[in-house]
Every structure is written in C-alpha cells, then in structure tokens.
Protein backbone atom coordinates (compact mmCIF):
# COMPACT_ATOMS: atom_id res chain seq x y z
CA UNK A 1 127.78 -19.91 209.24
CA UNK A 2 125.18 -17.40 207.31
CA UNK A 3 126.36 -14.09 206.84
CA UNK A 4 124.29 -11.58 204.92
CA UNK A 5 121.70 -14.11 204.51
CA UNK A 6 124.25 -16.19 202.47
CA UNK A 7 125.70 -19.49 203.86
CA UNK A 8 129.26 -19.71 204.04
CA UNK A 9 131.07 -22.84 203.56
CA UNK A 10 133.69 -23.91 205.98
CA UNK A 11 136.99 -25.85 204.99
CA UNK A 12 138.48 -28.25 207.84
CA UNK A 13 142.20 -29.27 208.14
CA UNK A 14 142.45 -32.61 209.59
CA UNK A 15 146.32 -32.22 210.81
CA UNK A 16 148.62 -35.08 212.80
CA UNK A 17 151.09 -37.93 212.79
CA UNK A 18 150.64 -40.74 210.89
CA UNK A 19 148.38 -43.57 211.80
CA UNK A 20 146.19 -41.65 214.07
CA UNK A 21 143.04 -42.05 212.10
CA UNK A 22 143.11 -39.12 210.32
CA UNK A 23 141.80 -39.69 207.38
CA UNK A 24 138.86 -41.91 209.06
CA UNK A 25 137.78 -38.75 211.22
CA UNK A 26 137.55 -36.66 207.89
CA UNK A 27 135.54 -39.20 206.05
CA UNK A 28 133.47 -39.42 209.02
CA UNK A 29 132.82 -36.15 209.40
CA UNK A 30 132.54 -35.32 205.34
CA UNK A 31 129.70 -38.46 205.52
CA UNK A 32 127.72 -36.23 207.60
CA UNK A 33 126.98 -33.70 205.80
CA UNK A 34 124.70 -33.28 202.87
CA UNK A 35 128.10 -32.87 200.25
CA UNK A 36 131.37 -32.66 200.70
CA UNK A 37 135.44 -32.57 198.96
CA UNK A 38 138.41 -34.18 200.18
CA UNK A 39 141.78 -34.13 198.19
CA UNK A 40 143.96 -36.64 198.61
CA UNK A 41 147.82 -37.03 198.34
CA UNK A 42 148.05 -40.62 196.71
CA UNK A 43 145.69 -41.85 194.10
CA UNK A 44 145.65 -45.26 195.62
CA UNK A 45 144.45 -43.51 198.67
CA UNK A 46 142.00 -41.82 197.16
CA UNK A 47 140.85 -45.34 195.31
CA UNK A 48 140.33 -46.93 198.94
CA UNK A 49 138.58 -43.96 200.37
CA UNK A 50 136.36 -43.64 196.99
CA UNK A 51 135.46 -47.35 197.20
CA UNK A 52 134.86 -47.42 201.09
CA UNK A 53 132.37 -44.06 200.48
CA UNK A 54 130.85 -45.88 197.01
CA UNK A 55 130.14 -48.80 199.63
CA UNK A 56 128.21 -46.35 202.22
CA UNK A 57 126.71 -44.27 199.87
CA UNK A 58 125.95 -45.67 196.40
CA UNK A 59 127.99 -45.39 193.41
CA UNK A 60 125.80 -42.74 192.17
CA UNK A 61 126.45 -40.44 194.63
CA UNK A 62 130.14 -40.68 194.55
CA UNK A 63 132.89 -39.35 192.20
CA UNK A 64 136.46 -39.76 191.63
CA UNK A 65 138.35 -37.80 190.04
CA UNK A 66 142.50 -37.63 189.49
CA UNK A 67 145.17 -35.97 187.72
C-alpha cells in the first residue's frame, strides 16, 4: 500500500487450530516477498523453520535470532 508516496508495510496474522498448516502458509507467503519477519513461539520451531528457509534460500540470506 503507498500512501503519501511512502510504502507502507503490512503485518499478516496467520490464525487457526493446530495442524492446519499454518505455519507452512506463512513461510510460503513470507518466501515471496523480497524480505520478511516471522516470530515464533518455540525456539525449536523456529530452528526447523530457519533451517527449512536456509535450505531454499542460502544461508546468507537467512538469520536467526532468539532470546
């Protein structure tokens, strides 16, 4: 969306029960952009997700970070 000749980011909640591919969708979607952020509940979660992107996209390209 550009307002005011600025581009505004948008921020996607990817909402439902368990085991309905969820988090798939988001990466997905996230891969098809240019950049993108997704937070994640679980750091081994976010391991599998970071390794499955670092396998698409190059471990350059890629970050991980936890807290």
């Amino acid at each position: 969306m550009v307002r005011g000749g600025i581009e505004r980011a948008r921020v996607r909640a990817v909402l439902g029960p368990t085991n309905t591919g969820k988090t798939h969708y988001a990466v997905e979607r996230m891969l098809a952009h240019e950049s993108g952020v997704m937070g994640f509940p679980l750091r081994l979660l976010a391991r599998e997700i970071y390794d499955r992107i670092v396998g698409l996209k190059g471990a350059s390209l890629v970050s991980l970070v936890t807290g």
